[in-house]
Structures are given as C-alpha cells and as structure tokens.
Protein backbone atom coordinates (compact mmCIF):
# COMPACT_ATOMS: atom_id res chain seq x y z
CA UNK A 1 10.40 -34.96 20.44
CA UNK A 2 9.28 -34.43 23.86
CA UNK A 3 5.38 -35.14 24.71
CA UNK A 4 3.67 -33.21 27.06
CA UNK A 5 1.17 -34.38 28.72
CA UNK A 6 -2.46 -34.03 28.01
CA UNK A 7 -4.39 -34.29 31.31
CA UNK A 8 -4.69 -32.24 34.47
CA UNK A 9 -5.38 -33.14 37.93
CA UNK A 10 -5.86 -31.61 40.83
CA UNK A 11 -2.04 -31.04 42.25
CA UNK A 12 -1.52 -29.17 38.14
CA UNK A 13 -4.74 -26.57 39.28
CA UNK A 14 -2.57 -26.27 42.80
CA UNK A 15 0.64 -25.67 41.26
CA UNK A 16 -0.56 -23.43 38.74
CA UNK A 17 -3.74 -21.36 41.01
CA UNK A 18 -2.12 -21.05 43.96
CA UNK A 19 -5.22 -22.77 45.41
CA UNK A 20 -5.48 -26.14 47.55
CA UNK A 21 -5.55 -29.38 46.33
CA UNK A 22 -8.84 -29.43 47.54
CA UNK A 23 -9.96 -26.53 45.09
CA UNK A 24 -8.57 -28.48 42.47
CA UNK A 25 -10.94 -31.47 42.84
CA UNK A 26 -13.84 -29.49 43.18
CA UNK A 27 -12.53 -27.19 39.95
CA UNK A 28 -11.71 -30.51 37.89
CA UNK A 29 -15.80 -31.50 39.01
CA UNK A 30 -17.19 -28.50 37.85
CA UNK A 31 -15.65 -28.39 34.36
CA UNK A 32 -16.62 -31.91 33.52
CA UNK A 33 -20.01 -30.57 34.30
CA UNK A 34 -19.52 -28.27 32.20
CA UNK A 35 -18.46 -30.01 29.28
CA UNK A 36 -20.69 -32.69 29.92
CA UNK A 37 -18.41 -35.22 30.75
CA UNK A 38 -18.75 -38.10 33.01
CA UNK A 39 -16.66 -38.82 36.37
CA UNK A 40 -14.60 -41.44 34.83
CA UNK A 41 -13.12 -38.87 31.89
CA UNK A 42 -9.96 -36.69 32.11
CA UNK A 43 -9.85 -33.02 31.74
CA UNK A 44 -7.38 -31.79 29.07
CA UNK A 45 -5.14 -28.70 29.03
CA UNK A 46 -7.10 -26.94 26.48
CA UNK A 47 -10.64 -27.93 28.20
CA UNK A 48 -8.84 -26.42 31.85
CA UNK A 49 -7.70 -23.44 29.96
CA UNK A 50 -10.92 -22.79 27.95
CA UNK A 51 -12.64 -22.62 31.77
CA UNK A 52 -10.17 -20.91 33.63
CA UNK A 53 -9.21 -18.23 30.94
CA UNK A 54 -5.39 -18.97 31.57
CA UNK A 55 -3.44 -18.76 28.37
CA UNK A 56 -2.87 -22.73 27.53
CA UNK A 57 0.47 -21.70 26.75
CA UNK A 58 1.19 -20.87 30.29
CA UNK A 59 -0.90 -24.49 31.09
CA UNK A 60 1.69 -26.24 28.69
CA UNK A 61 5.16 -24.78 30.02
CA UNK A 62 3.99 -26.05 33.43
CA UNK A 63 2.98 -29.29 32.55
CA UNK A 64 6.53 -29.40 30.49
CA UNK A 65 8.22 -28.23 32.85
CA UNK A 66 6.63 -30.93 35.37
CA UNK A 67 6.85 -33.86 33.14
C-alpha cells in the first residue's frame, strides 16, 4: 500500500497552477487564513482543493505521482 502524502507546499501549488513559487506561499497564507489556522500548521490536499476548486483527485495523482 502506497501512502500519499497529505500536505502541500508551495513548489505542489507551482507544479500543479502553473504559477510561481512565490504565488504558492502567498496561496498556502491565505488559506490558513481562511481556515483559521495558525502559521505553524500544514495545509492538506483536501483543505488546498476545497479553496482552489481543483478536483482533489487531480491534487492526489500529482502528489502520487511526485512522491
């Protein structure tokens, strides 16, 4: 059984966006603001795809196929 993993940074939102790494950090910011989390936490596949409105699906085979 393979595990995928469960948390998304900033290179993930580049890879997977087209966007810079840059965007990423500033993406990752504003969804722990909008979950109410604090700096320290992780964002999660699911919370990234909840925001963004991409199909987790799609968020999973990448993060499979990167892992």
């Amino acid at each position: 059984m393979k595990i995928v993993r469960a948390c998304i940074y900033p290179k993930d939102i580049q890879c997977i966006t087209g966007r810079s790494e840059r965007y990423g950090r500033k993406l990752l910011n504003k969804i722990k603001v909008y979950f109410g989390k604090q700096p320290h936490q992780f964002i999660t596949a699911q919370e990234f795809s909840e925001y963004s409105g991409i199909n987790q699906e799609i968020i999973n085979d990448y993060l499979d196929k990167v892992s």
